[in-house]
C-alpha atoms as a PDB file:
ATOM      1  CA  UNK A   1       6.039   9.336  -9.354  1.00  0.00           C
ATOM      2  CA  UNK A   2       5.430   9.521  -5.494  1.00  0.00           C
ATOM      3  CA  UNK A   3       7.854   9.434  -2.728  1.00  0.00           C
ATOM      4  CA  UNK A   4       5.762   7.716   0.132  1.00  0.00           C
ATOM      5  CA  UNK A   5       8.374   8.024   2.778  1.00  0.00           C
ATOM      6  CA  UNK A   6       7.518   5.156   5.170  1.00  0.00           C
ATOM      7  CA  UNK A   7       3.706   5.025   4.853  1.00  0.00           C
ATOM      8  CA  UNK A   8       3.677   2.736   1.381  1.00  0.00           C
ATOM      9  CA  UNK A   9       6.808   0.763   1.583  1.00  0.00           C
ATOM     10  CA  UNK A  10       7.906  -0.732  -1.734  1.00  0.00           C
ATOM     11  CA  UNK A  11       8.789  -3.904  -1.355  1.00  0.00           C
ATOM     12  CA  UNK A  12      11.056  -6.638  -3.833  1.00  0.00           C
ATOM     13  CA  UNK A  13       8.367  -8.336  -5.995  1.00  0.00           C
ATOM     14  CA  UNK A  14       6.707  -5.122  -6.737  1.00  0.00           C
ATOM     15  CA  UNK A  15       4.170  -5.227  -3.547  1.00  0.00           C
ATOM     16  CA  UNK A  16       4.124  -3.485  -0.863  1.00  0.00           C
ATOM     17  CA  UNK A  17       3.441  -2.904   2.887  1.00  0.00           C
ATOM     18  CA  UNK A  18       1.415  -0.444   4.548  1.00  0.00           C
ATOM     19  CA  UNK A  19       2.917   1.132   7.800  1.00  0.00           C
ATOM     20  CA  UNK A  20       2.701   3.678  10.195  1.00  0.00           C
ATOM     21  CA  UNK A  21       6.242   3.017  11.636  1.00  0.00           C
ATOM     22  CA  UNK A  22       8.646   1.611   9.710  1.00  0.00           C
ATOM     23  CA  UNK A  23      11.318   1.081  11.676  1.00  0.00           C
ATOM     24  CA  UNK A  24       9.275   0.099  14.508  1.00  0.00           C
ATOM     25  CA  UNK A  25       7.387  -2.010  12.350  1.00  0.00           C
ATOM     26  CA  UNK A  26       4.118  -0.829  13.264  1.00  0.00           C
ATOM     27  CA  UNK A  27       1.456  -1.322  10.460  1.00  0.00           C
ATOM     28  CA  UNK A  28      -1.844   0.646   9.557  1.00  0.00           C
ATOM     29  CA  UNK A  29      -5.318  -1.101  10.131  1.00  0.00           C
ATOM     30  CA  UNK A  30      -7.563  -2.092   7.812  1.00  0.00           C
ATOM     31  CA  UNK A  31      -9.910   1.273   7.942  1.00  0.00           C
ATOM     32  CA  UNK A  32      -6.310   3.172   7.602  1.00  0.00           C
ATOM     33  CA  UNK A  33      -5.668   1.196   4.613  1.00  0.00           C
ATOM     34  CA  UNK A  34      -8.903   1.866   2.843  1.00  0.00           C
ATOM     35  CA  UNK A  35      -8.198   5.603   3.204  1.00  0.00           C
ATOM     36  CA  UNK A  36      -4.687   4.748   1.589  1.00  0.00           C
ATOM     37  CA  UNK A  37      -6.433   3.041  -1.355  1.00  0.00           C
ATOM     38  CA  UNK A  38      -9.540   5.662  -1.646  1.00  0.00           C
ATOM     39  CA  UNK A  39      -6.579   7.749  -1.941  1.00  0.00           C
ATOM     40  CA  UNK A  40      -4.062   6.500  -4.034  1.00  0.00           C
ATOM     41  CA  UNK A  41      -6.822   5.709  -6.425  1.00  0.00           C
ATOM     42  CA  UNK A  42      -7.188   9.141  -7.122  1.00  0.00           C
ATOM     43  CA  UNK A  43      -3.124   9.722  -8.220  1.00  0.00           C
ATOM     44  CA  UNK A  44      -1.781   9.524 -11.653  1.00  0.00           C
ATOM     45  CA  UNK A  45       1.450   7.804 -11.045  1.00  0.00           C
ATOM     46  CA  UNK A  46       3.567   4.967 -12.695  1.00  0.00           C
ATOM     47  CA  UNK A  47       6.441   4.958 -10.030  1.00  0.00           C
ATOM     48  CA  UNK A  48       7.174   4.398  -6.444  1.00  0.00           C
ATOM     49  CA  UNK A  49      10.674   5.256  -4.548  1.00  0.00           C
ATOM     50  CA  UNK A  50      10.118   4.553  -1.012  1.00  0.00           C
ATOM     51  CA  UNK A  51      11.806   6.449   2.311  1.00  0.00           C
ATOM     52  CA  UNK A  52      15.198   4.293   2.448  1.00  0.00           C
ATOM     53  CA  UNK A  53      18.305   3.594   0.711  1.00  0.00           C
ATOM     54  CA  UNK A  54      17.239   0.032   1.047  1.00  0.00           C
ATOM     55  CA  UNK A  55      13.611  -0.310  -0.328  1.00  0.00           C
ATOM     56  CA  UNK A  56      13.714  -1.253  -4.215  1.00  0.00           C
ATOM     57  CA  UNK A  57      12.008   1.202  -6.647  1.00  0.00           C
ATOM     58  CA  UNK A  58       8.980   0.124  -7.892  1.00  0.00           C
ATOM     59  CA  UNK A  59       7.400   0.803 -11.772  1.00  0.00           C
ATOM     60  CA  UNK A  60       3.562   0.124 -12.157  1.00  0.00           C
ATOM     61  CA  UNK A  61       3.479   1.116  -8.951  1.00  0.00           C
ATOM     62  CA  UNK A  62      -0.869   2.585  -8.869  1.00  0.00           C
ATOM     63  CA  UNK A  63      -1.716  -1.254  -9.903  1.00  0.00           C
ATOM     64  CA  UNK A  64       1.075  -2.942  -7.488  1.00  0.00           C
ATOM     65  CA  UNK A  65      -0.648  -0.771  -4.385  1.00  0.00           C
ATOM     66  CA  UNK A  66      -4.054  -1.359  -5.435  1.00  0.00           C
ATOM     67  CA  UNK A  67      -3.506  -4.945  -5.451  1.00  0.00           C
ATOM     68  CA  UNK A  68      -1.440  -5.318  -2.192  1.00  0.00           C
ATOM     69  CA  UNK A  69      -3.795  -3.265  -0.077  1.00  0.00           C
ATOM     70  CA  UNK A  70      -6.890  -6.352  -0.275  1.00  0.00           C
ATOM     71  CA  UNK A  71      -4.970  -9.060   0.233  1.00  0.00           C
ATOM     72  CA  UNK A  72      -3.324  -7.504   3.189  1.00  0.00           C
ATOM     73  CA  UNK A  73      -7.058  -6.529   4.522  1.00  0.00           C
ATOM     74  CA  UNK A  74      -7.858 -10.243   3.873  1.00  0.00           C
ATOM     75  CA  UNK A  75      -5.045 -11.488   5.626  1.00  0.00           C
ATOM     76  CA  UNK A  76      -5.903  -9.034   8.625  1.00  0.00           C
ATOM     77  CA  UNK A  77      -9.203  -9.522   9.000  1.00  0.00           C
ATOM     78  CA  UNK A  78      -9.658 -13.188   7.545  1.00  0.00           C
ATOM     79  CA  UNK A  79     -12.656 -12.141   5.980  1.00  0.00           C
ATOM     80  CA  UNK A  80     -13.859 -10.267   2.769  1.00  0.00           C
ATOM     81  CA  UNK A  81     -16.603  -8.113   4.808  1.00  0.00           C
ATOM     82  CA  UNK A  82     -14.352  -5.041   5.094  1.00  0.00           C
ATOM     83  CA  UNK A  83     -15.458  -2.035   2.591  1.00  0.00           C
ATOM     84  CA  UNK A  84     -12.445  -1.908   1.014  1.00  0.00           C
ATOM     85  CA  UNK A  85     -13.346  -5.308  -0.943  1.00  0.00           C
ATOM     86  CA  UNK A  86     -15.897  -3.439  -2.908  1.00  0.00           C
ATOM     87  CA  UNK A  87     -13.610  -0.750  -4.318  1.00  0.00           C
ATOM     88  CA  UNK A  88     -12.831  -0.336  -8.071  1.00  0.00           C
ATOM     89  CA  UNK A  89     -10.082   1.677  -9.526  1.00  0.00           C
END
């Protein structure tokens, strides 16, 4: 289990967003997010309970981050050049 606060924000549908102000809705960039990933990879951990009453819980959580983190890159970027497309878990 990991309690992100407001960095990894679980999100309904099991994915997530990557922020550096939640409230403010400020998000990470795409080399922040690679360090999130490098990172998380590296945790043994099946659930995520996010900063606020309002965020769902989420179970599978490792894969669920690990997934979400790409495709937000992608949709950053619009491009697959970034580093973090050539990471395995």
């Amino acid at each position: 289990m990991i309690l992100t606060s407001d960095t990894i924000m679980p999100l309904i549908g099991g994915t997530v967003s990557i922020v550096w102000s939640s409230p403010n809705y400020i998000g990470l960039g795409p080399d922040e997010m690679l360090t999130v990933w490098r990172t998380v990879k590296n945790i043994d951990f099946e659930w995520l309970y996010g900063g606020w009453y309002t965020v769902p819980v989420i179970k599978d959580a490792k894969p669920n981050i690990l997934k979400s983190l790409p495709r937000i890159t992608k949709i950053m970027t619009e491009k697959r050049g970034h580093p973090i497309f050539l990471e395995t878990a």
